[in-house]
N, C-alpha and C. Protein backbone atom coordinates (compact mmCIF):
# COMPACT_ATOMS: atom_id res chain seq x y z
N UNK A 1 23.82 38.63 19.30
CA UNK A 1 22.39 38.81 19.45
C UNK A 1 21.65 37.80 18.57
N UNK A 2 22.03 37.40 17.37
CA UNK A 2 21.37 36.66 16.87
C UNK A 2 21.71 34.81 16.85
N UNK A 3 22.67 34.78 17.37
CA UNK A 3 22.62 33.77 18.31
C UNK A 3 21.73 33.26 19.42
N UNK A 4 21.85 34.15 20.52
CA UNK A 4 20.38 34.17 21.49
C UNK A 4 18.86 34.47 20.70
N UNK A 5 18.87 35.15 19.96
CA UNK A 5 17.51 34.50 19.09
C UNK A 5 17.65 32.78 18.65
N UNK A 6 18.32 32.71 17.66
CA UNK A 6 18.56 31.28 17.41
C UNK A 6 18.06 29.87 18.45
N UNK A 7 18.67 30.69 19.08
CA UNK A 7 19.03 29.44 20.30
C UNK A 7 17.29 29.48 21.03
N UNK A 8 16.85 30.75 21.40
CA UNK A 8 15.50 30.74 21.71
C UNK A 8 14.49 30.23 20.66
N UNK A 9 14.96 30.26 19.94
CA UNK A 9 13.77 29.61 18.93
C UNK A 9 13.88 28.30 18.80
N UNK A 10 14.59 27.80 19.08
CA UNK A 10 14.77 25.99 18.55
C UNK A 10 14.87 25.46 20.36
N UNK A 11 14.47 26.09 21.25
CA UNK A 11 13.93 25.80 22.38
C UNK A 11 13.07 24.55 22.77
N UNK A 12 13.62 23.68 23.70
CA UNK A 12 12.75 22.79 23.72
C UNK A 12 11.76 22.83 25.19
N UNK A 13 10.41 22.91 24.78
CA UNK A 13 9.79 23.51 25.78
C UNK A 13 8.60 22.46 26.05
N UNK A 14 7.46 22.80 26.88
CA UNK A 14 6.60 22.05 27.22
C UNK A 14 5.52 21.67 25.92
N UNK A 15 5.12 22.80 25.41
CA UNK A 15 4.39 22.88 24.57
C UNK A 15 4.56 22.28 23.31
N UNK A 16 6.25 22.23 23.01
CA UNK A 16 6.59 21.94 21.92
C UNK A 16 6.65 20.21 22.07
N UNK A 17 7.09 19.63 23.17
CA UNK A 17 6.64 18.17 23.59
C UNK A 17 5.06 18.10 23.43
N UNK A 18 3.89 18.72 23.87
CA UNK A 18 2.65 17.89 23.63
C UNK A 18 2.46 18.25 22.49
N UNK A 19 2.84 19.38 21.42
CA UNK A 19 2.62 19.35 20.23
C UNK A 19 3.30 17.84 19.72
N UNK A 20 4.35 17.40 19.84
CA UNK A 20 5.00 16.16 19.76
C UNK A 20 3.75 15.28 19.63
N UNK A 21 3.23 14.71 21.06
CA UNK A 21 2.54 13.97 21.08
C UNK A 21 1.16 13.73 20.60
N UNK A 22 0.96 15.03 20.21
CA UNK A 22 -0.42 15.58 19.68
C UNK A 22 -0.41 14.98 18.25
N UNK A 23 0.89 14.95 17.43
CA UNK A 23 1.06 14.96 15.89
C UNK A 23 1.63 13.18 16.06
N UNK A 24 1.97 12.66 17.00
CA UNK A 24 1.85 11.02 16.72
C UNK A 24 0.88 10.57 17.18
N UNK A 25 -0.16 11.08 17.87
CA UNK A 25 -1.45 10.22 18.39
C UNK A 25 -1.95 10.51 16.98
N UNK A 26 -2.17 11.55 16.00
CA UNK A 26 -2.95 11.88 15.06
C UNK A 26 -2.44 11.19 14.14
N UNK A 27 -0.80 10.67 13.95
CA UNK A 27 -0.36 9.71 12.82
C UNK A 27 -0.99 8.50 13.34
N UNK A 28 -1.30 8.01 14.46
CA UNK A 28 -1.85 7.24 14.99
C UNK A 28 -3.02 6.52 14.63
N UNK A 29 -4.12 7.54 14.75
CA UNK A 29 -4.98 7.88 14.19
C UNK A 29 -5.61 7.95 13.04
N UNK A 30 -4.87 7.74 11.96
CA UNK A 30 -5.17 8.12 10.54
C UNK A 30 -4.83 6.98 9.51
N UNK A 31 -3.79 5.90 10.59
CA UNK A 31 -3.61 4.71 9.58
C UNK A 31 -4.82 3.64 9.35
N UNK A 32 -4.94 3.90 8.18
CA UNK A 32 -6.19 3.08 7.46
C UNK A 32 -5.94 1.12 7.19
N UNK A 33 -6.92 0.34 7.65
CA UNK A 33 -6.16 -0.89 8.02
C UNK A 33 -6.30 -1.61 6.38
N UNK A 34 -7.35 -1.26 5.90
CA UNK A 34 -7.26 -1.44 4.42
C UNK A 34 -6.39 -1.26 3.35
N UNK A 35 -5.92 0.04 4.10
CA UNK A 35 -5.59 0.89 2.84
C UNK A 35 -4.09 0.81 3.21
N UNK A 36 -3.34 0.50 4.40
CA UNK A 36 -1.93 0.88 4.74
C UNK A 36 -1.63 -0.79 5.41
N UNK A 37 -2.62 -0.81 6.41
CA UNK A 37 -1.60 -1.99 7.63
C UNK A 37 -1.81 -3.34 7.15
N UNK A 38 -3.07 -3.59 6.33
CA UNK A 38 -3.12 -4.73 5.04
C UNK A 38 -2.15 -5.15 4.66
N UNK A 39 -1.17 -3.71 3.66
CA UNK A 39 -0.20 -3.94 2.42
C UNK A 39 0.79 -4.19 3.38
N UNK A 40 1.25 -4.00 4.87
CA UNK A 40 2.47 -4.48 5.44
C UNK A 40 2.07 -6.03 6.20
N UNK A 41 1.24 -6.05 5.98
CA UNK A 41 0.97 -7.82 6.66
C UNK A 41 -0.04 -7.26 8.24
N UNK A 42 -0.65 -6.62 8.54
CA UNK A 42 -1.04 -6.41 9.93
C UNK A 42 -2.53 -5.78 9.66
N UNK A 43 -3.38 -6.98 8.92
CA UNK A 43 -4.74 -6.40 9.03
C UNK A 43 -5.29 -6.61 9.49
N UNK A 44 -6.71 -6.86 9.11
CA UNK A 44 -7.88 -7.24 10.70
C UNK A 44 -7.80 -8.78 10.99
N UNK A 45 -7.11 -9.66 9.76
CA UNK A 45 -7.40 -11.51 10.44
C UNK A 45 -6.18 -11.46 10.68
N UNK A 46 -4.72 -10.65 11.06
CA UNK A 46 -3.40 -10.86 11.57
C UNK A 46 -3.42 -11.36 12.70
N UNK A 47 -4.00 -10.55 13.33
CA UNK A 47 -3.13 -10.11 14.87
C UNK A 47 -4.97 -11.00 15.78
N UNK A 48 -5.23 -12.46 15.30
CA UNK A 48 -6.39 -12.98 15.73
C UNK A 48 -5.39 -14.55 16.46
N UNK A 49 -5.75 -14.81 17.63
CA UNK A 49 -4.85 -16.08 18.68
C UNK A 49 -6.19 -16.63 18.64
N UNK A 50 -5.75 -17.80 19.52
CA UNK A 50 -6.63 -18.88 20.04
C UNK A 50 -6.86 -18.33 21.59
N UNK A 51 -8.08 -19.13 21.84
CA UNK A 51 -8.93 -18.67 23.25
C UNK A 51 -7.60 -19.08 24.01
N UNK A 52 -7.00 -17.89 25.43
CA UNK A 52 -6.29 -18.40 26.41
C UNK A 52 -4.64 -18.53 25.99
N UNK A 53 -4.59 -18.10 25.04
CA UNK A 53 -3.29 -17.29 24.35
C UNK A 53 -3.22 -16.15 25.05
N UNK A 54 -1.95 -15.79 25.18
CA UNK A 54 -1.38 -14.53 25.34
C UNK A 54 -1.62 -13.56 23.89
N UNK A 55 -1.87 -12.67 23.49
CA UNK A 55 -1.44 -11.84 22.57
C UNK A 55 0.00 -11.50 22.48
N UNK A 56 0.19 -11.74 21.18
CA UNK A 56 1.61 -11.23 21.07
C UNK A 56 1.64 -9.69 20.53
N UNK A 57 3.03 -9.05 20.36
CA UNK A 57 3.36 -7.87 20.99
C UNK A 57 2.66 -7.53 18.72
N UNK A 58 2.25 -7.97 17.89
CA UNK A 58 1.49 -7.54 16.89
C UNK A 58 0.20 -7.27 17.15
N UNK A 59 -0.25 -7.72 17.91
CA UNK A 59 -1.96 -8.69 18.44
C UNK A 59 -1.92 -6.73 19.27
N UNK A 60 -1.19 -6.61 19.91
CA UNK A 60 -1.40 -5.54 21.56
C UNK A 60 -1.17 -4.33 20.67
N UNK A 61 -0.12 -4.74 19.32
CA UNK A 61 0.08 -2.83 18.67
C UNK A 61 -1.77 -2.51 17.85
N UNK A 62 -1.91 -3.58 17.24
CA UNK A 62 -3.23 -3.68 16.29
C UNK A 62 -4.30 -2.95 17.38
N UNK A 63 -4.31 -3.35 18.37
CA UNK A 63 -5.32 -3.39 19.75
C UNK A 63 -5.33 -1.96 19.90
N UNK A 64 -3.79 -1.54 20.16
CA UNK A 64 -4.18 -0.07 20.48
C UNK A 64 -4.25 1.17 19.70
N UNK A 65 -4.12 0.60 18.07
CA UNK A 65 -4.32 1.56 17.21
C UNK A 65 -5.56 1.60 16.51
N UNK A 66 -6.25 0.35 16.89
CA UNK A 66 -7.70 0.46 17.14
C UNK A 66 -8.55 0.83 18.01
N UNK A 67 -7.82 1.02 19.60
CA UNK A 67 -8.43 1.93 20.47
C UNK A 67 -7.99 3.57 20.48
N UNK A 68 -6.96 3.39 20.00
CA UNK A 68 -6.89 4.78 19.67
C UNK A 68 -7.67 5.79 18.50
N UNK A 69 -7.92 5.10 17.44
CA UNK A 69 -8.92 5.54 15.94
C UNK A 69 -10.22 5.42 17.26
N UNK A 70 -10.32 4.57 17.93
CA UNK A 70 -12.31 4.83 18.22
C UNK A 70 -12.09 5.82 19.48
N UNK A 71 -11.22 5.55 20.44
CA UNK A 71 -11.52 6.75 21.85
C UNK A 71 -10.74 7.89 21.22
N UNK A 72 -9.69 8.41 21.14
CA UNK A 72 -9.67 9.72 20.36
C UNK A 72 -10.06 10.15 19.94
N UNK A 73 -10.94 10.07 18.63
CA UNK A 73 -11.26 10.72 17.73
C UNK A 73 -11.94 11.70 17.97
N UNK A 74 -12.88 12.11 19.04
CA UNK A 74 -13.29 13.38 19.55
C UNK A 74 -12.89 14.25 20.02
N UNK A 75 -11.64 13.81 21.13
CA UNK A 75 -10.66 14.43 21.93
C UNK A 75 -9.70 14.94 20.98
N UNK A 76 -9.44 14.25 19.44
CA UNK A 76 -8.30 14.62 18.93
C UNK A 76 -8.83 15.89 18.06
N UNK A 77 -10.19 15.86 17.74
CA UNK A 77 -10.33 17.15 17.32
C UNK A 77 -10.88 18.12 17.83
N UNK A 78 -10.97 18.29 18.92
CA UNK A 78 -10.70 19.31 20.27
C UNK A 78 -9.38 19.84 20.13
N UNK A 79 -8.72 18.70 20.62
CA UNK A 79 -6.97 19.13 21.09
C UNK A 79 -6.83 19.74 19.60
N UNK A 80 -6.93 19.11 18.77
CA UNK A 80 -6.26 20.13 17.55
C UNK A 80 -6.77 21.32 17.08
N UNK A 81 -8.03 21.47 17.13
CA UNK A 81 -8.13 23.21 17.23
C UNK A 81 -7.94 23.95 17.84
N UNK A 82 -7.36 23.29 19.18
CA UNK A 82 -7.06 24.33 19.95
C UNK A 82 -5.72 24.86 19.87
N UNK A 83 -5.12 23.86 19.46
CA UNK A 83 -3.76 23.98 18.56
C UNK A 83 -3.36 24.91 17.82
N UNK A 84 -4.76 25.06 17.09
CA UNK A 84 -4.61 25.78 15.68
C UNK A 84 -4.49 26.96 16.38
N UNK A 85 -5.84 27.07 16.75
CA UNK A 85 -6.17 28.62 17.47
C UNK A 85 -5.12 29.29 17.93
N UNK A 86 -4.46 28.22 18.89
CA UNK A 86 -3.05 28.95 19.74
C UNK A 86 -1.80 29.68 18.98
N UNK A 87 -1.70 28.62 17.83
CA UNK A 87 -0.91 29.38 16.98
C UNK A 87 -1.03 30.44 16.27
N UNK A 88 -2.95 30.45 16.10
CA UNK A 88 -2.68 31.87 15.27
C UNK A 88 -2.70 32.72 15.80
N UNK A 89 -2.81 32.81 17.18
CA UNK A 89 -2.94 34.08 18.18
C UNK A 89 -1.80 34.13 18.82
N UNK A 90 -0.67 33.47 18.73
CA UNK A 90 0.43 33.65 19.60
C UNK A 90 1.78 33.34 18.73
N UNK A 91 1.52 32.53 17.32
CA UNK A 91 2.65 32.43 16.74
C UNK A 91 3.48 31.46 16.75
């Protein structure tokens, strides 16, 4: 019996995937370019080409962790209270 508990609890389920994705859009989200992507070499004059360049694959990560900090940020604190909520009413 406490096996089949076990095993139900470490379940991999739907919810437990967008919680997944919920908690790396928000690590996403939270890296400061000053304060973190500076000290690894990837700040705001890094990831800058010449007109009619391709972007390279630094140039496209910078891009979308800067579209992600500006279009999320409303949606992400929606989705996460609702998060919260869910858990405290269901566990």
């Amino acid at each position: 019996v406490a096996l089949q508990e076990e095993s139900a609890s470490m379940a991999f389920t739907l919810y437990s995937l967008i919680q997944t994705a919920i908690l790396c859009t928000n690590a996403v989200a939270v890296l400061h370019e000053e304060r973190f992507l500076s000290k690894i070499g990837w700040g705001v004059d890094q990831g800058v080409g010449g007109f009619g360049d391709d972007p390279g694959v630094k140039a496209q990560i910078l891009n979308l962790i800067r579209s992600v900090r500006t279009v999320m940020r409303v949606p992400l604190i929606i989705v996460n209270s609702a998060c919260i909520v869910l858990l405290l009413l269901f566990g």
